[in-house]
C-alpha atoms as a PDB file:
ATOM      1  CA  UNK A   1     -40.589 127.527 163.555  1.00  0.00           C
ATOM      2  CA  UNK A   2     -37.794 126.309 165.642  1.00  0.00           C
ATOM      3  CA  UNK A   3     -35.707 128.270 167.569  1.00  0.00           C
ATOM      4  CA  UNK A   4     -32.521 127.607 169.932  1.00  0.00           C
ATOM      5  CA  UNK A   5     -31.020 128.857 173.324  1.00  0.00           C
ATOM      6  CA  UNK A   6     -31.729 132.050 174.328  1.00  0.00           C
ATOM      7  CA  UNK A   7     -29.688 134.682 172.633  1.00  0.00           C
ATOM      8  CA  UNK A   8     -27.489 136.620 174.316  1.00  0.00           C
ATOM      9  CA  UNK A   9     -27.383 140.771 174.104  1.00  0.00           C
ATOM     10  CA  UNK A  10     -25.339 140.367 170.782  1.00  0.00           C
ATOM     11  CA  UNK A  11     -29.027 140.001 169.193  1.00  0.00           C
ATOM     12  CA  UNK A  12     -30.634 143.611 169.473  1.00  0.00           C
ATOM     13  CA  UNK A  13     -33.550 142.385 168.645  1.00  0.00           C
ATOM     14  CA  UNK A  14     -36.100 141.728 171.820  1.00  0.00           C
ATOM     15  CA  UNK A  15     -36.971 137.503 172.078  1.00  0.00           C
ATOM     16  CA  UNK A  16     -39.491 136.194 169.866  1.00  0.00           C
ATOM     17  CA  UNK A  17     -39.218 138.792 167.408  1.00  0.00           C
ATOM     18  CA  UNK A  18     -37.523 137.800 163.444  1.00  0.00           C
ATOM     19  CA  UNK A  19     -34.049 139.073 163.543  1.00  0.00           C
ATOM     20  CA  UNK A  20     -34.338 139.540 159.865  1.00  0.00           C
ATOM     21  CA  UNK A  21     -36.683 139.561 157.337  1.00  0.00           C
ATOM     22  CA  UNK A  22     -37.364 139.075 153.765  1.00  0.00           C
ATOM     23  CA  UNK A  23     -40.467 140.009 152.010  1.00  0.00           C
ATOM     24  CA  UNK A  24     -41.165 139.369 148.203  1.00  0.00           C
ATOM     25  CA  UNK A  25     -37.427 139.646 147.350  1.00  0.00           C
ATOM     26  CA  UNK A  26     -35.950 139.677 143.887  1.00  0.00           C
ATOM     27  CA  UNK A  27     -33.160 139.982 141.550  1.00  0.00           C
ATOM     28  CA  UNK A  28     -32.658 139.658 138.008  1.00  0.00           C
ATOM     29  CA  UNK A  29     -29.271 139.490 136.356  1.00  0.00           C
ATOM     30  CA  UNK A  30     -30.385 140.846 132.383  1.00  0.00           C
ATOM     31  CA  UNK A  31     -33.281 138.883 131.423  1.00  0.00           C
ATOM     32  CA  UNK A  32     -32.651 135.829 134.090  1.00  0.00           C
ATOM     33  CA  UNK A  33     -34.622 136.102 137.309  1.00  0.00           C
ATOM     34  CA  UNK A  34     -32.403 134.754 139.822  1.00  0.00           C
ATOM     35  CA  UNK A  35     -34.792 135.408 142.439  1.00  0.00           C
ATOM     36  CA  UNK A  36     -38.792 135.648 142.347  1.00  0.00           C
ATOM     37  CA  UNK A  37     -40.705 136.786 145.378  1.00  0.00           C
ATOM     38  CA  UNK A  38     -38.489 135.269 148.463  1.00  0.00           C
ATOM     39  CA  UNK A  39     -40.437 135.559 151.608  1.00  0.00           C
ATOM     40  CA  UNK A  40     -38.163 134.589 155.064  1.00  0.00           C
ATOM     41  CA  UNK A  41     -37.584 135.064 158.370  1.00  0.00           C
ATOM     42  CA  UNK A  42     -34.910 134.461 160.802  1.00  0.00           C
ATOM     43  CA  UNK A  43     -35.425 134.093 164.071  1.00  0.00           C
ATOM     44  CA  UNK A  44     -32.729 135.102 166.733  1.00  0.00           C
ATOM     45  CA  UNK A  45     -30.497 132.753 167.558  1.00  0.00           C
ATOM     46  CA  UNK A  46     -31.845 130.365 164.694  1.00  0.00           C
ATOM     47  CA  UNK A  47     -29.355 128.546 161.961  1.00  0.00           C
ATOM     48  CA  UNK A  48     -31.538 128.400 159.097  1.00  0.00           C
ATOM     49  CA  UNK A  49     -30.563 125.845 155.976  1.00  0.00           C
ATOM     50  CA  UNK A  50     -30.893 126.904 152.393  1.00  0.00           C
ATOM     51  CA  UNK A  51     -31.200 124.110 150.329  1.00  0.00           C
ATOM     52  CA  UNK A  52     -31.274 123.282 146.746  1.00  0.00           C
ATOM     53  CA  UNK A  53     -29.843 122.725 143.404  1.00  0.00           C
ATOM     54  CA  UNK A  54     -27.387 124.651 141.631  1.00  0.00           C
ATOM     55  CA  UNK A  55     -28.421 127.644 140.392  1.00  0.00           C
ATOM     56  CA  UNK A  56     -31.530 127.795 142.243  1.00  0.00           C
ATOM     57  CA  UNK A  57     -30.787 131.160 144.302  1.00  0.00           C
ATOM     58  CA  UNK A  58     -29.113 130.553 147.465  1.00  0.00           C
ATOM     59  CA  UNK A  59     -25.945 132.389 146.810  1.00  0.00           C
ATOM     60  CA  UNK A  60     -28.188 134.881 145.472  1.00  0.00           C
ATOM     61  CA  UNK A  61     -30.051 135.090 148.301  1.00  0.00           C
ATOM     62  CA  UNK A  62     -27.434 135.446 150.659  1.00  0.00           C
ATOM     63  CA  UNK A  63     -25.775 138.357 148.008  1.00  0.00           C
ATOM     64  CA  UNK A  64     -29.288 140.327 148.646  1.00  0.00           C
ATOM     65  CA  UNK A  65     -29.183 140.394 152.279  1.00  0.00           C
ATOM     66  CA  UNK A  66     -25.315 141.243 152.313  1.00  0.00           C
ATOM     67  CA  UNK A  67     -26.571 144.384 150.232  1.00  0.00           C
ATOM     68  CA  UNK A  68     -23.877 142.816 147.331  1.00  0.00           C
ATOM     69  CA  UNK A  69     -26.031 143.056 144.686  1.00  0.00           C
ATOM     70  CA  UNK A  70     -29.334 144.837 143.774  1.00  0.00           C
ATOM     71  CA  UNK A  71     -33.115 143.512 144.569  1.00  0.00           C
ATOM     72  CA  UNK A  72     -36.413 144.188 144.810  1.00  0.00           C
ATOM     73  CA  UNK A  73     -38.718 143.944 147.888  1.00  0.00           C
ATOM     74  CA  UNK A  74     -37.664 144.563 151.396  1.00  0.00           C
ATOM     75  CA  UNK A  75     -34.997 143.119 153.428  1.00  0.00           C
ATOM     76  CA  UNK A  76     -34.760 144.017 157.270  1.00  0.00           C
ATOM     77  CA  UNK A  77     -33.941 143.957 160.541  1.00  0.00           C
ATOM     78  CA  UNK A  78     -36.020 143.256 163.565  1.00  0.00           C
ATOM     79  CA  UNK A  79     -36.089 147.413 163.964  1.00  0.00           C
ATOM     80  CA  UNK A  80     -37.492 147.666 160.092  1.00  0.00           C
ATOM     81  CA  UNK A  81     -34.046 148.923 159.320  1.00  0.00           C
ATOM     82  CA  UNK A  82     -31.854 147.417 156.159  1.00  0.00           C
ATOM     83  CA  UNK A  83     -29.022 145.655 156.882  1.00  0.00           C
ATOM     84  CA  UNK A  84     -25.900 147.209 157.135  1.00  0.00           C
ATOM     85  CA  UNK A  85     -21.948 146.153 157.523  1.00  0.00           C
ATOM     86  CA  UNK A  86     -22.785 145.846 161.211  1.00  0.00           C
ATOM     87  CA  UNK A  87     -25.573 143.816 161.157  1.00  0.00           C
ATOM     88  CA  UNK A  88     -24.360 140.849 158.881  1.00  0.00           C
ATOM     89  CA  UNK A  89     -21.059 139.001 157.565  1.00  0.00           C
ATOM     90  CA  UNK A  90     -21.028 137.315 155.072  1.00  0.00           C
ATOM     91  CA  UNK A  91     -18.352 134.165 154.616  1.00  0.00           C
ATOM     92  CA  UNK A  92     -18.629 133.672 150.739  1.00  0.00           C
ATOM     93  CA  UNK A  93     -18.228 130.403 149.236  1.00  0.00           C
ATOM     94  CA  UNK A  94     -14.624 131.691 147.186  1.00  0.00           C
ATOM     95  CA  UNK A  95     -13.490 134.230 149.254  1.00  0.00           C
ATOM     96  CA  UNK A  96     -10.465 136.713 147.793  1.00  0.00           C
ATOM     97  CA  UNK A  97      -7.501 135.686 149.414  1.00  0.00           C
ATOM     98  CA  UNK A  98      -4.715 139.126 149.574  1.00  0.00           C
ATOM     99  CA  UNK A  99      -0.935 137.920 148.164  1.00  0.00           C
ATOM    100  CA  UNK A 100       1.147 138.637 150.745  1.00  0.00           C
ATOM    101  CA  UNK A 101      -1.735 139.293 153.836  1.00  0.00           C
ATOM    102  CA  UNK A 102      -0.951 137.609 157.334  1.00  0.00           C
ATOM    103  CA  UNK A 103      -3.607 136.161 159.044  1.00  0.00           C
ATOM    104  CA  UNK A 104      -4.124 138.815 161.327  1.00  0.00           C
ATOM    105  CA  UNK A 105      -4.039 141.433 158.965  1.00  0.00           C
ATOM    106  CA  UNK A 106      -6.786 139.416 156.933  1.00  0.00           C
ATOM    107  CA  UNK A 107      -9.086 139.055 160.351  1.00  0.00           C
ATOM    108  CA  UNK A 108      -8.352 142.734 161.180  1.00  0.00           C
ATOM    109  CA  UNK A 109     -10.036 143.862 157.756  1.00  0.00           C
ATOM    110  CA  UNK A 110     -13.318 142.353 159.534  1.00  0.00           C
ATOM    111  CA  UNK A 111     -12.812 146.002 161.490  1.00  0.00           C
ATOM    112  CA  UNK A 112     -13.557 147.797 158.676  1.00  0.00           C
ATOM    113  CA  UNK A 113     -17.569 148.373 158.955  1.00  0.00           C
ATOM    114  CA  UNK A 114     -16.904 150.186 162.502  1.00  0.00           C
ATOM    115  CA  UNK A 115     -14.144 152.131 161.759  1.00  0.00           C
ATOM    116  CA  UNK A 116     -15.101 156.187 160.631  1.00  0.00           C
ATOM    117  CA  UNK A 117     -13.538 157.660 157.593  1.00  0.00           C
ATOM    118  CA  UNK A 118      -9.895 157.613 157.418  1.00  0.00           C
ATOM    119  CA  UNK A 119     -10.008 156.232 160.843  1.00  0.00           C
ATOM    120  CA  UNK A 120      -7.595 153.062 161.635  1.00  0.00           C
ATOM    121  CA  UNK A 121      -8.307 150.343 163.589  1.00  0.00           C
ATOM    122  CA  UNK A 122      -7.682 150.882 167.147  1.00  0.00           C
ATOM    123  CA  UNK A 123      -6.056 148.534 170.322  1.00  0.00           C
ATOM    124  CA  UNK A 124     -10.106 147.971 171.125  1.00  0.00           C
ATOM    125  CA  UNK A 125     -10.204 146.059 167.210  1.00  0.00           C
ATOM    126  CA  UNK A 126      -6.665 144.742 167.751  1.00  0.00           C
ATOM    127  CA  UNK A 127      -8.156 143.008 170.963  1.00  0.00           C
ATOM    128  CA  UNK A 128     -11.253 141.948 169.597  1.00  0.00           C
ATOM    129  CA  UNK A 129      -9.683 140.089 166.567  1.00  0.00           C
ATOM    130  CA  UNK A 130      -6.713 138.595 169.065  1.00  0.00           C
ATOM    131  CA  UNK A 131      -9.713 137.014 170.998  1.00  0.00           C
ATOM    132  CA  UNK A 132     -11.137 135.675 167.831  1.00  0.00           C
ATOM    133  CA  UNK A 133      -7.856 134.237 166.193  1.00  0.00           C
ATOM    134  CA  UNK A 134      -7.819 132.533 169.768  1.00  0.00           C
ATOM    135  CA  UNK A 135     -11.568 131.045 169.841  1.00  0.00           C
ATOM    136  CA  UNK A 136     -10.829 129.905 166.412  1.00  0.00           C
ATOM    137  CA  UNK A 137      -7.449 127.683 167.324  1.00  0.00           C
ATOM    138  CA  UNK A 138      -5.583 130.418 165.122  1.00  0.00           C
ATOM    139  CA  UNK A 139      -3.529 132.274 167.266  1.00  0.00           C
ATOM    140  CA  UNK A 140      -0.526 130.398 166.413  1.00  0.00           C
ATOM    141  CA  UNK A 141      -1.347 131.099 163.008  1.00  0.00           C
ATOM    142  CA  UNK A 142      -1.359 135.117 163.021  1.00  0.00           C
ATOM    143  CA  UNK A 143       1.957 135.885 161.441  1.00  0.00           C
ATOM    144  CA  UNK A 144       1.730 133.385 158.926  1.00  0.00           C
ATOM    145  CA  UNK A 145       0.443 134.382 155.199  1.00  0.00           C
ATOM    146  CA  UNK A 146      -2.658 133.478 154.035  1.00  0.00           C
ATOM    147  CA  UNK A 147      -1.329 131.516 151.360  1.00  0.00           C
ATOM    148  CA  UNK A 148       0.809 129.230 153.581  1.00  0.00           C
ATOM    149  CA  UNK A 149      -2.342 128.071 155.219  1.00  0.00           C
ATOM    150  CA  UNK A 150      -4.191 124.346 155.440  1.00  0.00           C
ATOM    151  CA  UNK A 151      -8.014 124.054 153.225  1.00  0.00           C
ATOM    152  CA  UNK A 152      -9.274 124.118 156.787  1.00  0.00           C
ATOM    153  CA  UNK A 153      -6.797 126.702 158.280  1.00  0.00           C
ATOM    154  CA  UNK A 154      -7.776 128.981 155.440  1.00  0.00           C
ATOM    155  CA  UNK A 155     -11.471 128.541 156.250  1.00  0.00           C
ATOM    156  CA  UNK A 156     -11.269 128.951 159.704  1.00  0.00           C
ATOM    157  CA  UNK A 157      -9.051 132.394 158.708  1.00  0.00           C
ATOM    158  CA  UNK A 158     -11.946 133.416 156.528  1.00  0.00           C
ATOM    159  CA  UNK A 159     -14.875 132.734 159.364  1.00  0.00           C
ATOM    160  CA  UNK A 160     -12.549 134.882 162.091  1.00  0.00           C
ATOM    161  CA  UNK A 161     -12.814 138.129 159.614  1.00  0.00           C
ATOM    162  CA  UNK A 162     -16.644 137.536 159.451  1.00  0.00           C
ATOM    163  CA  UNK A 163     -16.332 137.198 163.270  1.00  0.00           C
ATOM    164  CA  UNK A 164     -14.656 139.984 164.029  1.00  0.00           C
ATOM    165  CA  UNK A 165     -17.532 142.227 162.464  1.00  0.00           C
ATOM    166  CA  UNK A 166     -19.452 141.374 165.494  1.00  0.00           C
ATOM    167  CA  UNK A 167     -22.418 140.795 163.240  1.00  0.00           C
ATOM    168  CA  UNK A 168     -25.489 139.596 165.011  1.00  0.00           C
ATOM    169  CA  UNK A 169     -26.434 137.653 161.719  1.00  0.00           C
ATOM    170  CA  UNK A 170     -23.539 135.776 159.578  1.00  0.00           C
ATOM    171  CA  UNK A 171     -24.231 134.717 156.579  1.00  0.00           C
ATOM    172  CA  UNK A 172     -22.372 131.103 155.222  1.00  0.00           C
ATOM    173  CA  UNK A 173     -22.490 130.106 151.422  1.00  0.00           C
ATOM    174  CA  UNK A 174     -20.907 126.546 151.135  1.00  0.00           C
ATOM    175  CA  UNK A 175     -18.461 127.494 154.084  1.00  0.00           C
ATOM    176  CA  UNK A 176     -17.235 123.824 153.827  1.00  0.00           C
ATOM    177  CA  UNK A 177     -17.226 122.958 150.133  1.00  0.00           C
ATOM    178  CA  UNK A 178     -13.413 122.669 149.822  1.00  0.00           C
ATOM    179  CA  UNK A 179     -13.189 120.375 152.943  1.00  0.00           C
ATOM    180  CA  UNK A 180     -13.053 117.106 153.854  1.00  0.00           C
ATOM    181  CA  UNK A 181     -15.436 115.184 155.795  1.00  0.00           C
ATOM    182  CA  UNK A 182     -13.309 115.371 159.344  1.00  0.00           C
ATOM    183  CA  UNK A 183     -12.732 118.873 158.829  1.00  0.00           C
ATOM    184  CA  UNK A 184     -15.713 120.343 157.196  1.00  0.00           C
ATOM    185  CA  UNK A 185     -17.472 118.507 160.975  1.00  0.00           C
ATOM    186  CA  UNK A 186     -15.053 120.454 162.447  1.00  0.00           C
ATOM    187  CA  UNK A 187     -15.831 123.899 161.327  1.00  0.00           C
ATOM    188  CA  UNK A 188     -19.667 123.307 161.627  1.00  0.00           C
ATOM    189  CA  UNK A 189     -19.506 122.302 165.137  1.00  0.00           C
ATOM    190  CA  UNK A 190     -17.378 125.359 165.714  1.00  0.00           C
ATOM    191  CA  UNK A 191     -20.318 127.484 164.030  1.00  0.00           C
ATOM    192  CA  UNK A 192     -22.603 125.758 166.001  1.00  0.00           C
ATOM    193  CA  UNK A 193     -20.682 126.390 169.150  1.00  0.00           C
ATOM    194  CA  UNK A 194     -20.014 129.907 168.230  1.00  0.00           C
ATOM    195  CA  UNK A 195     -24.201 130.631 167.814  1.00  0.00           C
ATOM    196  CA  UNK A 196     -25.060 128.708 171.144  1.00  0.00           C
ATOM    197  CA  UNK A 197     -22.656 130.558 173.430  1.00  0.00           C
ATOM    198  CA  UNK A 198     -22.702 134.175 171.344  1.00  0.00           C
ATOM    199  CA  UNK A 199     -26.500 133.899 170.321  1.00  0.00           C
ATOM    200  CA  UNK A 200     -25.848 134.429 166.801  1.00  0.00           C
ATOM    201  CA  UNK A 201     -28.242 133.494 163.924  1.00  0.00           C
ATOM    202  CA  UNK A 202     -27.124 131.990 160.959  1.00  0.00           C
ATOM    203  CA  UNK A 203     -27.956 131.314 157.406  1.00  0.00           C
ATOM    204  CA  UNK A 204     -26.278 128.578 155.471  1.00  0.00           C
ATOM    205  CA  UNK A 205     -26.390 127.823 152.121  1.00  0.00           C
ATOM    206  CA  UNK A 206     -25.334 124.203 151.940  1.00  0.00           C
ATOM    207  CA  UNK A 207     -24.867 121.273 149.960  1.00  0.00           C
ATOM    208  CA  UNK A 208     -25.149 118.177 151.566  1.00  0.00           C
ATOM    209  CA  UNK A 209     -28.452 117.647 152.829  1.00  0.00           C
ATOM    210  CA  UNK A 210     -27.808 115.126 155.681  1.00  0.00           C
ATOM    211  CA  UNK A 211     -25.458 117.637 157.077  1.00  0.00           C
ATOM    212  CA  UNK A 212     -27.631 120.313 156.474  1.00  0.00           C
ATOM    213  CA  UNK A 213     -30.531 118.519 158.329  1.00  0.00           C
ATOM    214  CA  UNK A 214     -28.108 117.675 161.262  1.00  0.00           C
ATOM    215  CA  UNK A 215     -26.554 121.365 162.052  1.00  0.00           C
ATOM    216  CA  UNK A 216     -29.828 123.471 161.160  1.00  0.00           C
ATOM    217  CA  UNK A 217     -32.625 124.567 163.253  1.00  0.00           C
ATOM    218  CA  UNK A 218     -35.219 124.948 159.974  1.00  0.00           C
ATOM    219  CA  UNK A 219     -34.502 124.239 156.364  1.00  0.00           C
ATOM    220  CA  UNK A 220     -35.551 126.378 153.226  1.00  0.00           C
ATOM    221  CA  UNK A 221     -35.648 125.021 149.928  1.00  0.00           C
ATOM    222  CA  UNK A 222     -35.705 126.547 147.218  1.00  0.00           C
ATOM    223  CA  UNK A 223     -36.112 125.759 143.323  1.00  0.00           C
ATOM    224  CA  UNK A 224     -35.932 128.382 140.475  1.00  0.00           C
ATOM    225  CA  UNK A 225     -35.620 131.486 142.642  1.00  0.00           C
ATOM    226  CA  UNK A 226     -38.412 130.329 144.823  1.00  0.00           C
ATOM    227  CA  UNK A 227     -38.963 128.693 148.363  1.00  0.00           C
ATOM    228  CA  UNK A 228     -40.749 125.465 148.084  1.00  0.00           C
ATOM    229  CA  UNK A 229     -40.464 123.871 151.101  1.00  0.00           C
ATOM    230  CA  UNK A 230     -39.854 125.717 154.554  1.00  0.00           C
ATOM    231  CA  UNK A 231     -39.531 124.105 158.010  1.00  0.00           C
ATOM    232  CA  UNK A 232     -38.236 121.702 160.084  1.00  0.00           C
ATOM    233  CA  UNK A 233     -35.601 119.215 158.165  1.00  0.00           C
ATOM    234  CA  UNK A 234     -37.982 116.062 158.706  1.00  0.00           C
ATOM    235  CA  UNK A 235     -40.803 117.903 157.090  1.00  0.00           C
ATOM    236  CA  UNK A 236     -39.121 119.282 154.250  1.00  0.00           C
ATOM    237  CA  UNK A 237     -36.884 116.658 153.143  1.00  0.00           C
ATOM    238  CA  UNK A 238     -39.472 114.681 151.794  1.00  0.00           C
ATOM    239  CA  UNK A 239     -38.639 112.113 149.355  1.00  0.00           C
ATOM    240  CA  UNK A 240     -41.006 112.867 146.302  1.00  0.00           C
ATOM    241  CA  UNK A 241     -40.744 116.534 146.673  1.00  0.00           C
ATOM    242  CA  UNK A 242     -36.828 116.227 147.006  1.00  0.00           C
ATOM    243  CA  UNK A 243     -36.395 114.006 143.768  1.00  0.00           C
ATOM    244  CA  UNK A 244     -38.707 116.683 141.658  1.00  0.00           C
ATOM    245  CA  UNK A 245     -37.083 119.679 142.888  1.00  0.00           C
ATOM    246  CA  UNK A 246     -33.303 117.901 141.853  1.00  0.00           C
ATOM    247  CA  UNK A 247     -34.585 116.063 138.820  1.00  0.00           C
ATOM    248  CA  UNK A 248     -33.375 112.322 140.305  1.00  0.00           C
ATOM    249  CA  UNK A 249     -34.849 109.787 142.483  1.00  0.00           C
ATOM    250  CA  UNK A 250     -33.605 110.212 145.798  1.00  0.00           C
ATOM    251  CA  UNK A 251     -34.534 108.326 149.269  1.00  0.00           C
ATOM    252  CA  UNK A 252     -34.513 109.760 152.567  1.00  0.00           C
ATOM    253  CA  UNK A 253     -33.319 107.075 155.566  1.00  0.00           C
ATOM    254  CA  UNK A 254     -32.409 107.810 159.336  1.00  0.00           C
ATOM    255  CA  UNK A 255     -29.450 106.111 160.250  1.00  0.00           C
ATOM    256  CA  UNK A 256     -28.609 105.852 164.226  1.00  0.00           C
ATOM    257  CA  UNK A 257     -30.993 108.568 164.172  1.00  0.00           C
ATOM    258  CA  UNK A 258     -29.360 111.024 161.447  1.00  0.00           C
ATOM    259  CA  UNK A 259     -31.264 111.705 158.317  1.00  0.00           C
ATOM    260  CA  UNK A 260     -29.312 110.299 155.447  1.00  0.00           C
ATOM    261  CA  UNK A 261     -30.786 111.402 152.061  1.00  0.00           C
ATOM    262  CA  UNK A 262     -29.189 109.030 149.198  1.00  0.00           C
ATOM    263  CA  UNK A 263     -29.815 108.500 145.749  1.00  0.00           C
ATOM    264  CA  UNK A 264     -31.704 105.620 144.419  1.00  0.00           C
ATOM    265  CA  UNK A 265     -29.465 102.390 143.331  1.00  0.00           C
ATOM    266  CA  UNK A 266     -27.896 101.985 140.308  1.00  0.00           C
ATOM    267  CA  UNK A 267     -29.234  99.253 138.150  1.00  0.00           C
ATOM    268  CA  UNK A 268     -27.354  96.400 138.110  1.00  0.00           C
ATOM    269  CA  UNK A 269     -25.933  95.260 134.705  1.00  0.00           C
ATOM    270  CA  UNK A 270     -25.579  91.427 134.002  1.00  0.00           C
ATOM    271  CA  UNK A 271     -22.030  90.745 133.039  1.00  0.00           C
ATOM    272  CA  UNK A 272     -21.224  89.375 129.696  1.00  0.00           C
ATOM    273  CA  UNK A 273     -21.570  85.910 129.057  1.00  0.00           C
END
């Protein structure tokens, strides 16, 4: 298992120890098992890549350890505790948008998980949310309404309300689906950043596997509810196993030292005489 920098006292949990762990998880929706028998761990500090097809439990996955929807098996922290609002944010791949909310309004709402009963948020939230808006490039952007905003404005407004939960552990589902290629670098760098200097761990769910191999510490895939492969990206994005688990020949190449994974060629077709 690989692990980066050192984390810094945002992680409660002592070094070398799994910030979070998942043992024999599950969820059915009806008579569909989504999940069957997940076992994870997270180390702190560590951006872990989930992997796989569509459908095959990722979003699920992420749902479970958000506390969104119900499972079986156990899902902790480093202190045997479950998860609370506290300990992880999630940044969902279609996030709910308010009509009408600023962007500072929308970050502030990130607040909510520390804040008592009836309480409202105090200058101390105010601040912390300020400093995020301004780590994030948004500052500028605080007054404005959330549906005024760029595809990677809007994204960067949705990871600054998961940031200003504080969480040790944030949780990504496709956070750059809707982006292009110069900004959906952007954002992951940013991430990246973010967990190096604040020693946050992450867990991805993403798409692309050549990004996914470049940004993550350790991959996970998983197939039908189930983790197939788990470890470092060279290991587990293995050609054969990769073309089973998505049904289609696919190749694996590094390019200028990147791992590229591509499908296999097209057949030619003569033209017509």
């Amino acid at each position: 298992m690989t692990t980066a920098a050192a984390p810094s006292p945002i992680v409660a949990s002592a070094e070398g120890s799994a910030a979070l762990v998942c043992r024999d998880v599950r969820v059915a929706f009806g008579n569909t098992e989504a999940l069957r028998g997940v076992d994870l761990q997270l180390a702190p500090g560590e951006w872990l890549g989930l992997i796989g097809p569509n459908g095959a439990g990722k979003s699920t996955l992420l749902r479970a350890i958000a506390g969104l929807v119900d499972h079986h098996g156990t899902i902790s922290l480093s202190c045997g505790r479950r998860p609370g609002g506290t300990d992880v944010a999630l940044v969902p791949q279609n996030p709910i948008l308010p009509e009408g909310m600023t962007v500072a309004e929308y970050a502030l709402l990130g607040r909510s998980p520390h804040l008592g009963w009836l309480a409202t948020e105090s200058r101390r939230d105010r601040r912390i949310v300020a400093s995020v808006l301004e780590r994030l490039d948004l500052q500028r952007f605080a007054g404005r309404p959330l549906t005024q905003l760029s595809g990677g404005e809007t994204q960067r407004a949705v990871l600054a309300r998961a940031l200003a939960q504080q969480a040790p552990i944030l949780l990504l589902d496709e956070p750059t689906s809707a982006l292009d290629l110069g900004h959906r670098d952007t954002v992951l760098e940013l991430i990246d950043g973010l967990r190096r200097s604040d020693g946050i761990s992450v867990i991805a769910a993403m798409h692309d596997l050549g990004t996914a191999a470049r940004f993550a510490d350790r991959l996970a895939l998983i197939d039908e509810g189930r983790i197939v492969a788990d470890g470092a990206p060279r290991s587990v994005l293995a050609p054969g196993r990769l073309s089973t688990v998505y049904a289609t020949p696919l190749s694996v190449h590094t390019i200028d030292g990147e791992i590229v994974v591509l499908p296999a060629p097209r057949a030619r077709q003569e033209p017509r005489p």
